[in-house]
N, C-alpha and C. Protein backbone atom coordinates (compact mmCIF):
# COMPACT_ATOMS: atom_id res chain seq x y z
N UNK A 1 7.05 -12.75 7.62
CA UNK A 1 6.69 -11.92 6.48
C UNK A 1 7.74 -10.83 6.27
N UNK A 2 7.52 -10.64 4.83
CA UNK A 2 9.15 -9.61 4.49
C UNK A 2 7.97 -8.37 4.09
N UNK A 3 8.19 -6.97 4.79
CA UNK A 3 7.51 -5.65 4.45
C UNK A 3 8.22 -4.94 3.21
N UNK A 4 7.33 -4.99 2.29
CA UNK A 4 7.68 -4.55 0.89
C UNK A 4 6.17 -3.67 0.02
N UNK A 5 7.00 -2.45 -0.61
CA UNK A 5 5.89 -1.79 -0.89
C UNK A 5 5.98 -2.33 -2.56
N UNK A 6 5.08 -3.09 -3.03
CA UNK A 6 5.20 -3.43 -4.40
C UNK A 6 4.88 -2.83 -5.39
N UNK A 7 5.48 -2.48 -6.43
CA UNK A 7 5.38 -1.30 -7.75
C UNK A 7 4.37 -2.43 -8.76
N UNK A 8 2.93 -2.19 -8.61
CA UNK A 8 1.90 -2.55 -9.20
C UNK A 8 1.32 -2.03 -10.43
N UNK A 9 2.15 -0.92 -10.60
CA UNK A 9 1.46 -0.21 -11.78
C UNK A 9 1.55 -0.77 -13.41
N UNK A 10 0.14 -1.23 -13.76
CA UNK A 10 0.06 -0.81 -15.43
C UNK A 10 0.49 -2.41 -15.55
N UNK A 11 0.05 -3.38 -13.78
CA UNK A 11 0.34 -4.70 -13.99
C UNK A 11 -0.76 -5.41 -13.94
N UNK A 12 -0.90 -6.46 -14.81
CA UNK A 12 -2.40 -7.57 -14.75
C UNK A 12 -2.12 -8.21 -13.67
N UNK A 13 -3.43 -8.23 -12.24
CA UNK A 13 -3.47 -8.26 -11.17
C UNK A 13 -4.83 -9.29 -11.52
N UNK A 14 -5.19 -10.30 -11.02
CA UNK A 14 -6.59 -11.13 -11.22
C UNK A 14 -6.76 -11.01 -9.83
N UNK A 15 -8.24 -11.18 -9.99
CA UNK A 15 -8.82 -11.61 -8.24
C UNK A 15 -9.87 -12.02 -8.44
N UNK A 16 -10.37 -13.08 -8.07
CA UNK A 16 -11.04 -14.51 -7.97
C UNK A 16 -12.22 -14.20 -6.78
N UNK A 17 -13.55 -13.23 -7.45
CA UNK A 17 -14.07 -13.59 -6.38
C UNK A 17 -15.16 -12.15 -6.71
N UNK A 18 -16.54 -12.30 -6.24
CA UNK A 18 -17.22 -10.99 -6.30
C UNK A 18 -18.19 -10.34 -5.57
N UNK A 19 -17.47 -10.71 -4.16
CA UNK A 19 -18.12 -10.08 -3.12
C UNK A 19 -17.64 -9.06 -2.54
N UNK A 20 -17.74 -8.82 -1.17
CA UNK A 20 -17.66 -7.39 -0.36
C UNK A 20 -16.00 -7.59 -0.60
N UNK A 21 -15.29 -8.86 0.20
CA UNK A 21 -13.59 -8.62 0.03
C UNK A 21 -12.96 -8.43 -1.08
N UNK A 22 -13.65 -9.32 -1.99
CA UNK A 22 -13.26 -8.87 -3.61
C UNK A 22 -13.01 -7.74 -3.64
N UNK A 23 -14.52 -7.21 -3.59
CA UNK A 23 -14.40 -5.66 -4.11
C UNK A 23 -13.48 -4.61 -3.21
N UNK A 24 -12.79 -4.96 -2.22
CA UNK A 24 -12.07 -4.30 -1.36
C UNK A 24 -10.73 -3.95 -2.11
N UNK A 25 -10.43 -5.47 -2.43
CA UNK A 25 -9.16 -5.88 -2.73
C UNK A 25 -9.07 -5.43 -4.37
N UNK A 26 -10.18 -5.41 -5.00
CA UNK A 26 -9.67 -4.59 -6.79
C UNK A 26 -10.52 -3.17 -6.35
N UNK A 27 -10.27 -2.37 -5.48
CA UNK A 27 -10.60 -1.60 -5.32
C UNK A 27 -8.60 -0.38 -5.21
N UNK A 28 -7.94 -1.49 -3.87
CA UNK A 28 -7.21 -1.25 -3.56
C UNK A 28 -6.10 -1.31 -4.64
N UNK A 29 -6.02 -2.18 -5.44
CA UNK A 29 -4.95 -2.22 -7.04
C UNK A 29 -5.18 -1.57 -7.80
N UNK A 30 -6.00 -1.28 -8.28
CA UNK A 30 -6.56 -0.10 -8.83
C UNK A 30 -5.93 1.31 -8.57
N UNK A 31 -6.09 1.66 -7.21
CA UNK A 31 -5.62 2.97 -6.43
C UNK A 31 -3.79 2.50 -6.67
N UNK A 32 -3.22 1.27 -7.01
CA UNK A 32 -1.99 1.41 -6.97
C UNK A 32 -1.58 1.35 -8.65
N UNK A 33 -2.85 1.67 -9.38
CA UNK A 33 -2.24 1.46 -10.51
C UNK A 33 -2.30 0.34 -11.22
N UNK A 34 -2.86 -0.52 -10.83
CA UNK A 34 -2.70 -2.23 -11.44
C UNK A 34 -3.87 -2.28 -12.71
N UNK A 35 -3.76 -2.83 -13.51
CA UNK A 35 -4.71 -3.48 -14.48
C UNK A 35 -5.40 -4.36 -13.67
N UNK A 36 -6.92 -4.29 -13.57
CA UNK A 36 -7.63 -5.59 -12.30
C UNK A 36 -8.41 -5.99 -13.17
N UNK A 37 -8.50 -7.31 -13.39
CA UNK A 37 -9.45 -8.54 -14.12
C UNK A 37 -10.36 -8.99 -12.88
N UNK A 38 -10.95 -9.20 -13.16
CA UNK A 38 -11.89 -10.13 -11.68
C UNK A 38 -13.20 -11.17 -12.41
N UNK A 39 -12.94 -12.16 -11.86
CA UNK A 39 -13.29 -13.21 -12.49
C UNK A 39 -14.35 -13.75 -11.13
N UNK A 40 -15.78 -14.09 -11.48
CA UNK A 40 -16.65 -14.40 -10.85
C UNK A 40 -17.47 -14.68 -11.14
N UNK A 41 -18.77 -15.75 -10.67
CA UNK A 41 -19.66 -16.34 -11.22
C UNK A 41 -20.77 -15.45 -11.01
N UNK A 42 -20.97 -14.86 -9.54
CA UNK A 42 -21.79 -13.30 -9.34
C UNK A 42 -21.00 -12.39 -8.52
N UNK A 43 -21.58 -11.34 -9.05
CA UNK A 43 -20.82 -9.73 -8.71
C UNK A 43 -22.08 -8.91 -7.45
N UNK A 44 -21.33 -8.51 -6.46
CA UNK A 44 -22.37 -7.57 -5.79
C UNK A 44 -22.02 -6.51 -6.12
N UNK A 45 -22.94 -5.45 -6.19
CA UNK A 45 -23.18 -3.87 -6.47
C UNK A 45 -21.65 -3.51 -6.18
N UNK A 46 -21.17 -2.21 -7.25
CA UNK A 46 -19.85 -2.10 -6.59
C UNK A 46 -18.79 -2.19 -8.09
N UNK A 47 -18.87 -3.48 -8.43
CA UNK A 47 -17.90 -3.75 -9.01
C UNK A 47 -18.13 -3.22 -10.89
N UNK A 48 -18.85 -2.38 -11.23
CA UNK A 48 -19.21 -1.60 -12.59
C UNK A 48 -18.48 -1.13 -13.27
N UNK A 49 -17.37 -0.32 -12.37
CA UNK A 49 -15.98 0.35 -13.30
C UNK A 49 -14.75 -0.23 -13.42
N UNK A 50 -14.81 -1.56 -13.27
CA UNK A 50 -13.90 -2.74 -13.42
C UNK A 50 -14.02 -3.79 -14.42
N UNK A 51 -13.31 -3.99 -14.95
CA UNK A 51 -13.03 -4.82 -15.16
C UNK A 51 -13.56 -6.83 -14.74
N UNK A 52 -14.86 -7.20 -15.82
CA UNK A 52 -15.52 -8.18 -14.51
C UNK A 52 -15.80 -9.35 -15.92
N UNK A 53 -15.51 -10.73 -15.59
CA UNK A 53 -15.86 -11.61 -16.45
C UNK A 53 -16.67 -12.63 -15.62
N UNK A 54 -17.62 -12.84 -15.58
CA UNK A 54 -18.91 -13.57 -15.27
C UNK A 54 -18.90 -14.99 -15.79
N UNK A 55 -18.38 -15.95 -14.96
CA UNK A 55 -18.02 -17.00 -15.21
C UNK A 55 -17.64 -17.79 -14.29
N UNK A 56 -17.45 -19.36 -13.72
CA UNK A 56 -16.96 -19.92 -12.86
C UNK A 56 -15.26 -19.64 -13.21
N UNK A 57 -14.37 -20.02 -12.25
CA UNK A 57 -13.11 -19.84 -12.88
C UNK A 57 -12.85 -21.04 -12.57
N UNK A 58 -11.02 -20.56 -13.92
CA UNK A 58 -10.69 -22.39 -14.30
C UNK A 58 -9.05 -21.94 -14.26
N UNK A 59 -7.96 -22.68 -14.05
CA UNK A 59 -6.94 -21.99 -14.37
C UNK A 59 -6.48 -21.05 -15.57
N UNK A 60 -6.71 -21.28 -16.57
CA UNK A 60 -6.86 -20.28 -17.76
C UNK A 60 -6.86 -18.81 -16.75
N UNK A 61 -7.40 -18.78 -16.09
CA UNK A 61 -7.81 -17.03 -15.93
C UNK A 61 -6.97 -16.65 -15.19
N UNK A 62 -5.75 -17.21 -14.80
CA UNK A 62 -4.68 -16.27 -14.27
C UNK A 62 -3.60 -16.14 -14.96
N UNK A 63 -4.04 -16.63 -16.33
CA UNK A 63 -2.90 -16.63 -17.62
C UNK A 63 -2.22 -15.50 -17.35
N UNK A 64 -0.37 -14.70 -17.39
CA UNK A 64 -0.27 -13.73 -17.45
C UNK A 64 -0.04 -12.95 -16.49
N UNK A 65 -0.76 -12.83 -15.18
CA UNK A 65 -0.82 -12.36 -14.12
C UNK A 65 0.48 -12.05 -13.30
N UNK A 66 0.23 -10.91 -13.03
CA UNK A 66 1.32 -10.51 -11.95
C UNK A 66 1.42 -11.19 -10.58
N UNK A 67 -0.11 -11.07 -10.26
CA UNK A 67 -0.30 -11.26 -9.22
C UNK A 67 -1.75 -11.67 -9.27
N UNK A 68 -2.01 -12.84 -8.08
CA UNK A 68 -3.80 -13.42 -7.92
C UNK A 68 -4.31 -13.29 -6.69
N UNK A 69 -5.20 -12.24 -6.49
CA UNK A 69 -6.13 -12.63 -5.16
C UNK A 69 -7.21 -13.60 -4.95
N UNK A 70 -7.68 -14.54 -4.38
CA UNK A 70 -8.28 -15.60 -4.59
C UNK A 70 -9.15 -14.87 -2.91
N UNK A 71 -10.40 -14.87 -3.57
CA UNK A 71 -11.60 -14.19 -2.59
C UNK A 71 -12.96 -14.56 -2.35
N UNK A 72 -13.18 -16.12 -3.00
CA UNK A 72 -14.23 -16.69 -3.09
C UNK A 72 -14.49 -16.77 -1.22
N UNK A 73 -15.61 -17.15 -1.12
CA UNK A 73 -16.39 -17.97 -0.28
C UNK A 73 -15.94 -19.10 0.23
N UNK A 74 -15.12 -20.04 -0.96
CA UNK A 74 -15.12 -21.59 -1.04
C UNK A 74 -13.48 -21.69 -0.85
N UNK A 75 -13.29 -22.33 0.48
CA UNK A 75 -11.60 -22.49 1.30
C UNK A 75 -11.19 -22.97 0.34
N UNK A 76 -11.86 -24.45 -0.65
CA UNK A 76 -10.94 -25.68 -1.22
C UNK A 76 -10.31 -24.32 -2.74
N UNK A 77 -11.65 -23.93 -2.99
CA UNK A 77 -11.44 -23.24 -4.12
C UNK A 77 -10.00 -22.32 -4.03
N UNK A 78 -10.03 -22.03 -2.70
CA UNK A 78 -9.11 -20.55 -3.04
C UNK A 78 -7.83 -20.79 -2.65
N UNK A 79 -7.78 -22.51 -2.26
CA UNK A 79 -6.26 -23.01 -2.12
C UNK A 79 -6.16 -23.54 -3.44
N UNK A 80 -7.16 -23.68 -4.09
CA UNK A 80 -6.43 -24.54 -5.49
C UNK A 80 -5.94 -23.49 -6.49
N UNK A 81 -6.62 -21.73 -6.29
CA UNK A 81 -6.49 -20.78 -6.89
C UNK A 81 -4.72 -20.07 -6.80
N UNK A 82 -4.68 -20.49 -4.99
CA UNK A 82 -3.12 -20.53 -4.85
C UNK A 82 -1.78 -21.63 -5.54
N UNK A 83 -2.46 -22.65 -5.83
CA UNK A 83 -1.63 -23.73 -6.16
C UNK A 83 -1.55 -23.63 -7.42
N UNK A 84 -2.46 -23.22 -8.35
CA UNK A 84 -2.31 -23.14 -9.31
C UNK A 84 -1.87 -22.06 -10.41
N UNK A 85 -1.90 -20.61 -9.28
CA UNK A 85 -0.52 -19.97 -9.51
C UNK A 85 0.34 -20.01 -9.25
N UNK A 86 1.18 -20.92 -8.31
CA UNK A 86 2.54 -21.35 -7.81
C UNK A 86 2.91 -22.24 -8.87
N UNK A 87 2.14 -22.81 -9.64
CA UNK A 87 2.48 -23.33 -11.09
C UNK A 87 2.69 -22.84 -12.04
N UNK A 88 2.48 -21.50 -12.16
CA UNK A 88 2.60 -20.90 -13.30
C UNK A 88 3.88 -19.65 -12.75
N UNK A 89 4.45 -19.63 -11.21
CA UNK A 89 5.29 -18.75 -10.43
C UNK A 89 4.56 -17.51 -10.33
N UNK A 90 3.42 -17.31 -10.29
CA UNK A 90 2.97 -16.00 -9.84
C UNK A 90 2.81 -16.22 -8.20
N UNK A 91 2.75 -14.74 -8.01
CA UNK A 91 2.25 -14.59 -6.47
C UNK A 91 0.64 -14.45 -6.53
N UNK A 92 0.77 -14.88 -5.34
CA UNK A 92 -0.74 -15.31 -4.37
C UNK A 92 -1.14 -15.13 -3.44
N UNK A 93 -2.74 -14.61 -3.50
CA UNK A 93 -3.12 -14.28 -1.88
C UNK A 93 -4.27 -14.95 -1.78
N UNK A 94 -4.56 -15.65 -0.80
CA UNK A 94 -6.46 -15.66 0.04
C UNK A 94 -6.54 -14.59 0.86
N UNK A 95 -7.54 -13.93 0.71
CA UNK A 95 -7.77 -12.93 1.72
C UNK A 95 -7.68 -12.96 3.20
N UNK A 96 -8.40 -14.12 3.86
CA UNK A 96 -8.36 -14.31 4.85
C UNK A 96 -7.74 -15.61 5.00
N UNK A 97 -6.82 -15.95 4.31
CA UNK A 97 -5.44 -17.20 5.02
C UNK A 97 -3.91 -17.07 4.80
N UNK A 98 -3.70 -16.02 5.92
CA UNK A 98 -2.11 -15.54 5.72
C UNK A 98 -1.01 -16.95 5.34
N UNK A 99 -1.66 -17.69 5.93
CA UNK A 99 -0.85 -19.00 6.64
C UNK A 99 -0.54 -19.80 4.72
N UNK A 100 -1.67 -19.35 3.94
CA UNK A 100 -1.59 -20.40 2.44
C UNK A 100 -1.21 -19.33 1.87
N UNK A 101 -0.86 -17.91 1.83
CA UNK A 101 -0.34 -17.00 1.25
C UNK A 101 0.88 -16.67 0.58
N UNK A 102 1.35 -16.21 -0.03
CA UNK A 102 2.69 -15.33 -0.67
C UNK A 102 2.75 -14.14 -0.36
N UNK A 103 1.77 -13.53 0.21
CA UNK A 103 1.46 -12.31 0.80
C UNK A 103 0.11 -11.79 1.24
N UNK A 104 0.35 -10.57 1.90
CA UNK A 104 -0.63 -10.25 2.71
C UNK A 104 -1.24 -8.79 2.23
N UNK A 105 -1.39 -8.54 2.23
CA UNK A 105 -2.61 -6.95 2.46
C UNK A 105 -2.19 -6.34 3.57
N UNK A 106 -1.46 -5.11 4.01
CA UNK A 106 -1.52 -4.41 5.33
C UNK A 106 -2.51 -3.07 5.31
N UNK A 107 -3.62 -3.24 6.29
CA UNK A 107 -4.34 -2.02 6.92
C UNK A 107 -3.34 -0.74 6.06
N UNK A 108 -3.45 -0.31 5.67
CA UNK A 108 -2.96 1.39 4.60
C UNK A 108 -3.70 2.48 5.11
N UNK A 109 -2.98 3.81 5.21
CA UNK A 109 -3.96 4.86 5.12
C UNK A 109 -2.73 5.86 4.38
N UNK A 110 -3.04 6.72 3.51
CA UNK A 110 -2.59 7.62 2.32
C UNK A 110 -3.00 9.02 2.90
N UNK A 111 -1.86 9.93 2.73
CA UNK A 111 -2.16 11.38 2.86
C UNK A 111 -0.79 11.67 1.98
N UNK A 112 -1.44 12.62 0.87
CA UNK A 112 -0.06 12.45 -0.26
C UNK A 112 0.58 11.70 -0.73
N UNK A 113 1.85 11.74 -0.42
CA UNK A 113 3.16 10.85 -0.77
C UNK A 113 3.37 9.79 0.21
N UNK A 114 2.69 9.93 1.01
CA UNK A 114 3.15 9.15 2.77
C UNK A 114 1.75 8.06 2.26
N UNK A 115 2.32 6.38 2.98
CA UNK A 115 1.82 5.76 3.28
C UNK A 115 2.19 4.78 4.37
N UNK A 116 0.92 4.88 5.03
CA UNK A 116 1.53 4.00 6.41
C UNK A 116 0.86 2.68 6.36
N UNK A 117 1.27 1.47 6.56
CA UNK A 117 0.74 0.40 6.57
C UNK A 117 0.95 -0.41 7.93
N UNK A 118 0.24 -0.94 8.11
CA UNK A 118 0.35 -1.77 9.64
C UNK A 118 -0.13 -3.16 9.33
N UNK A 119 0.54 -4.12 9.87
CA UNK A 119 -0.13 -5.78 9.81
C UNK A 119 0.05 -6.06 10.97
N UNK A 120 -0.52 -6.94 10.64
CA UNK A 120 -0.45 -8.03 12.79
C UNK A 120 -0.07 -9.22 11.97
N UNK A 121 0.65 -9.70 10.50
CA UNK A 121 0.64 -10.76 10.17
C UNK A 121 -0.70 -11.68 9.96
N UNK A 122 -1.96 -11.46 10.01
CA UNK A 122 -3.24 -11.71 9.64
C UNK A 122 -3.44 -12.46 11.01
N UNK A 123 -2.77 -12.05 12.18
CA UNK A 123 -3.14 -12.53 13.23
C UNK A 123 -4.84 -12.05 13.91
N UNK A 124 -5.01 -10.26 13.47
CA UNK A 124 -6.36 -9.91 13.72
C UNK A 124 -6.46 -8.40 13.27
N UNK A 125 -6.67 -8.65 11.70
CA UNK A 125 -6.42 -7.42 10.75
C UNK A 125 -7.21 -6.37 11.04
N UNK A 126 -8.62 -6.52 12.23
CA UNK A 126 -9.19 -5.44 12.55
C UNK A 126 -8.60 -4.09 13.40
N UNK A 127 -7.47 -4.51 14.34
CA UNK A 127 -6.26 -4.12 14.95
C UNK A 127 -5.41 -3.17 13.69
N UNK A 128 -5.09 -3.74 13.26
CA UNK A 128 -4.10 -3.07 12.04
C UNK A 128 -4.99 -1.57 11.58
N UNK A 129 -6.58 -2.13 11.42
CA UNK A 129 -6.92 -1.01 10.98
C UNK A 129 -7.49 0.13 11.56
N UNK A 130 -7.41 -0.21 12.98
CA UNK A 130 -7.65 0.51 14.65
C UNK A 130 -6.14 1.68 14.41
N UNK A 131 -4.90 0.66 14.59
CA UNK A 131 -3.71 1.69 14.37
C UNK A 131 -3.43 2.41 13.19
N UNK A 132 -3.69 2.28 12.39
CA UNK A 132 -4.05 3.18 10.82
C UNK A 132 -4.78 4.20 11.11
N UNK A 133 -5.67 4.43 11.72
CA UNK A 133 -7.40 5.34 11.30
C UNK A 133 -6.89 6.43 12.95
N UNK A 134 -6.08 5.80 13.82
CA UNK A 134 -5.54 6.23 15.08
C UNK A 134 -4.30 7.47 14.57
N UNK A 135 -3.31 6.76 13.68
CA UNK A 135 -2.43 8.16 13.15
C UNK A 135 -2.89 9.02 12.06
N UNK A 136 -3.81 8.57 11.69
CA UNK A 136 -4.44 9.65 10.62
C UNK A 136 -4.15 11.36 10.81
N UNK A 137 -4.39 11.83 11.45
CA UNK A 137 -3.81 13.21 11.93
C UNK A 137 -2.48 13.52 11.63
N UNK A 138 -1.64 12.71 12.46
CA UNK A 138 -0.05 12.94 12.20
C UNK A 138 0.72 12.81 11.01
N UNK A 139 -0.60 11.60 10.22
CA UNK A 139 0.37 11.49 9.00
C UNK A 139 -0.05 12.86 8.22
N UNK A 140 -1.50 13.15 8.22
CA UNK A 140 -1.21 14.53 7.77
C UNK A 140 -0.70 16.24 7.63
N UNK A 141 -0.29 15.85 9.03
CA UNK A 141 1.02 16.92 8.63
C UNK A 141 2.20 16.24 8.71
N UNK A 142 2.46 15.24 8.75
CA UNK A 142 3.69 15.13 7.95
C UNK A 142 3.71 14.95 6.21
N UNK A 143 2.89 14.86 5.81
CA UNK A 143 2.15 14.67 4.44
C UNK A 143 2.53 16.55 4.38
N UNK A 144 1.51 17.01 4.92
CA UNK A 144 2.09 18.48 4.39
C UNK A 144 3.40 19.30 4.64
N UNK A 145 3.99 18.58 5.45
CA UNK A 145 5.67 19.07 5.20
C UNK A 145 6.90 18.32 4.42
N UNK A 146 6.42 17.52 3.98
CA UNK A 146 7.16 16.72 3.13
C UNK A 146 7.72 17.50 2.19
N UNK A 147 6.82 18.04 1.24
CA UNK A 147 7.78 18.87 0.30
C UNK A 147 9.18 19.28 0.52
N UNK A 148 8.53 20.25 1.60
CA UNK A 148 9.86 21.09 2.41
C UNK A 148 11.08 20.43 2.80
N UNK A 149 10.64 19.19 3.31
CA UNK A 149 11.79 17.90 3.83
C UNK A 149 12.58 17.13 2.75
N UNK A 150 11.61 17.08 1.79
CA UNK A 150 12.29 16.75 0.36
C UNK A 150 13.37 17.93 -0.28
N UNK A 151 12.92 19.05 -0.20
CA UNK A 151 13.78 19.77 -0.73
C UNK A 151 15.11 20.42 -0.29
N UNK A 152 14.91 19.83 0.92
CA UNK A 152 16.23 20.08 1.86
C UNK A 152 16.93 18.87 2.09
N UNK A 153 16.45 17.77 2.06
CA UNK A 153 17.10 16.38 2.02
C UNK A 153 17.59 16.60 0.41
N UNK A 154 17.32 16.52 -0.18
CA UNK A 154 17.93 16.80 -1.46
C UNK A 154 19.01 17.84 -1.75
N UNK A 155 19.22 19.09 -1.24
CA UNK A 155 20.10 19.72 -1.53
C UNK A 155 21.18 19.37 -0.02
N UNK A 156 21.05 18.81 0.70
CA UNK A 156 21.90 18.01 1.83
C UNK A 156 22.64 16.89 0.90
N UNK A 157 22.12 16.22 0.25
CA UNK A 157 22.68 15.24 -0.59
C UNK A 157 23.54 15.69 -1.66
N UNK A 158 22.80 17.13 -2.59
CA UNK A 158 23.71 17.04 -3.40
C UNK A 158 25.39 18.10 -3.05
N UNK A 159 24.52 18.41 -1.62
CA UNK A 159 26.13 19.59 -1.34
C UNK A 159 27.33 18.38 -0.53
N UNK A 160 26.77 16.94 -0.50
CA UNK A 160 27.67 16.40 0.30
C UNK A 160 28.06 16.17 1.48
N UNK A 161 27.36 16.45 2.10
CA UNK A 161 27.95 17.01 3.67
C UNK A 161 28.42 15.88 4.53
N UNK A 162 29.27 15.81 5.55
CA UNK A 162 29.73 14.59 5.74
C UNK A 162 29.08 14.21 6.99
N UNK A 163 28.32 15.31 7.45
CA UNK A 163 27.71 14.76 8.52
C UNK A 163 25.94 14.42 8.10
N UNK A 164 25.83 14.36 6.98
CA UNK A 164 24.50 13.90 6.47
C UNK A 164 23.11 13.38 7.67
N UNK A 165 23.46 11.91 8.30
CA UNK A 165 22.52 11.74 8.88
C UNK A 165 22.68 12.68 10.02
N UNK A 166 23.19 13.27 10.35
CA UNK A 166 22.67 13.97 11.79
C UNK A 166 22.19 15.01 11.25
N UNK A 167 22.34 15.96 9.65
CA UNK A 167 21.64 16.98 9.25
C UNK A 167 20.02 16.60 9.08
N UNK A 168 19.52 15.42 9.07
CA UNK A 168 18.39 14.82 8.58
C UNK A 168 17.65 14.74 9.13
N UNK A 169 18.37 14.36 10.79
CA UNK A 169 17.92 13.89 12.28
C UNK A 169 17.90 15.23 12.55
N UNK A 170 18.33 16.26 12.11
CA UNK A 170 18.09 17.87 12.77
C UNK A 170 16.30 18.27 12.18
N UNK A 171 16.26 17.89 11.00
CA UNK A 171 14.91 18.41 10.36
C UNK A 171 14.09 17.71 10.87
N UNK A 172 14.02 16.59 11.64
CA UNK A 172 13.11 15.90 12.64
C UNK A 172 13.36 16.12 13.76
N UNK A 173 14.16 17.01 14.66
CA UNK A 173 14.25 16.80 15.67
C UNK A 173 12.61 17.43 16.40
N UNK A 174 13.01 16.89 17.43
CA UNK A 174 11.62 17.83 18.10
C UNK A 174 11.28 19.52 18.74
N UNK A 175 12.50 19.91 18.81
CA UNK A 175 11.90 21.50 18.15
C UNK A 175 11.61 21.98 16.93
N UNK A 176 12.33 20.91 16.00
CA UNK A 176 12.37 21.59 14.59
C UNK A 176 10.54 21.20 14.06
N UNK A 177 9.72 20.06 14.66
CA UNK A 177 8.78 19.55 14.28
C UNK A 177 7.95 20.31 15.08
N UNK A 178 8.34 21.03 16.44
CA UNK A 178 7.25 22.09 16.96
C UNK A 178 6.75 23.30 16.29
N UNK A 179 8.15 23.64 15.52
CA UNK A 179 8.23 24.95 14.96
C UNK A 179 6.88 24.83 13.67
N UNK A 180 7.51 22.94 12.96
CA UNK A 180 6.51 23.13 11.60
C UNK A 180 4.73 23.03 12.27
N UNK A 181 4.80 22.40 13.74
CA UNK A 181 3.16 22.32 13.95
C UNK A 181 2.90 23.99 14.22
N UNK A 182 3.49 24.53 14.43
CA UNK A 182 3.27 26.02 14.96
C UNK A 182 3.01 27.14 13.94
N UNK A 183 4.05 26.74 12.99
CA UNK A 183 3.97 28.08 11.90
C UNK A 183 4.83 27.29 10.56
N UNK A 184 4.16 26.83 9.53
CA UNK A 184 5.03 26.15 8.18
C UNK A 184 6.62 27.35 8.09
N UNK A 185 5.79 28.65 7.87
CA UNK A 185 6.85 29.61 7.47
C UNK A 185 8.14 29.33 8.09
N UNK A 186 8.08 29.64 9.74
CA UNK A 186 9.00 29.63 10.63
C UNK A 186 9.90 28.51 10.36
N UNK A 187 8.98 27.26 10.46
CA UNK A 187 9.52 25.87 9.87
C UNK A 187 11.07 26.21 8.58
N UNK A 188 10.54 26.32 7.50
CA UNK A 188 10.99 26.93 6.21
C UNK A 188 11.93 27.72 6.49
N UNK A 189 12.02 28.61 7.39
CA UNK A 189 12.85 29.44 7.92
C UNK A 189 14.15 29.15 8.17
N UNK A 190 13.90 28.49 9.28
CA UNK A 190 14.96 27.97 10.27
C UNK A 190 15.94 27.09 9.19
N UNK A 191 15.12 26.19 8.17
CA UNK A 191 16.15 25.26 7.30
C UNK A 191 16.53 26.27 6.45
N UNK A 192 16.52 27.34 6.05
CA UNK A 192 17.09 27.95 4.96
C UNK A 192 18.02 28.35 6.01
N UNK A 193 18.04 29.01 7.26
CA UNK A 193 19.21 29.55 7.85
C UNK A 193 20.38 28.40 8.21
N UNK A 194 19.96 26.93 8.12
CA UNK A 194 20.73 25.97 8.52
C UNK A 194 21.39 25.58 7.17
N UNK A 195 20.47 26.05 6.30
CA UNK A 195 20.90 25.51 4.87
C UNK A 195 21.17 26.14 3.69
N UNK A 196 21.62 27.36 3.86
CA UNK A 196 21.42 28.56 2.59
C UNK A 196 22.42 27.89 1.51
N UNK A 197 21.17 28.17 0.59
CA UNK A 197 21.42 28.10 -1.35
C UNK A 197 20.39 28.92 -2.08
């Protein structure tokens, strides 16, 4: 598998299916921005502020599509849901068959700008989401110093400097990351004295 964060936004995304994973999975496109269609013969509780057509599906319904999650119940169904967007060159997922896939879903957890994703390759996705829910803490302060890291990675870039990555590797080093768990200010500090503009 190739790790790629895909720019979903404001794209027709279908997903084939209207149960608990369904609703996981146009839950999650949604949060990235996607246009979500979801096509199903029944819907469990949940799925109201979506986008929902009540119907068996037929190929017709991935007319267009960026992308298809195929989330039925029914294995034969949700390989023919894959095959029959590989006919039309869209990408494709079954939820639970990495192996008939074009891609996968990785365990995510969001704090700001930061996202961390973890897979095991759909070897045992409950794992993935053990190590996700485990850094939750850390990503949030690094989530809240980001700004600061942005705005000094940025004026590092635009003054040129020729020793760039080791200025970068300084704003991570591990005193410089004691200072930001200790006191933001101090943090802030120290890079303006390393970095005055």
């Amino acid at each position: 598998m190739y790790p790629v964060m895909l720019n979903i936004n404001g794209k027709l995304c279908t997903v084939i299916g209207g149960g608990k994973v369904a609703l996981h999975k146009v839950k999650k496109l949604s949060q990235g921005g996607a246009y979500v269609k979801v096509i199903s013969a029944e819907f469990i509780n949940g799925f109201a502020e979506f986008e929902t057509i009540t119907k068996k599906y037929s190929p017709s319904d991935i007319e267009n599509s960026f992308l298809v999650i195929a989330a039925t119940d029914d294995i034969e169904l949700n390989k023919k849901i894959v095959d029959d967007s590989h006919k039309r060159n869209i990408l494709a997922s079954i939820a639970d068959n990495a192996d008939y896939s074009d891609f996968i879903s990785p365990a995510s957890v969001t704090s700001g700008d930061i996202t961390l994703s973890v897979s095991t390759n759909g070897k045992f996705p409950m794992l993935a989401k053990k190590l996700c829910s485990d850094k939750t803490d850390k990503l949030n302060f690094f989530s809240g110093i980001l700004p600061i890291l942005e705005k000094y990675r940025r004026h590092i870039i635009k003054m040129n400097y020729i020793n760039k990555q080791e200025l970068l590797e300084f704003m991570l080093s591990e005193e410089m990351l004691e200072y930001a768990q200790n006191n933001t200010d101090v943090f802030r500090k120290r890079l303006q004295e390393r970095f005055p503009h």
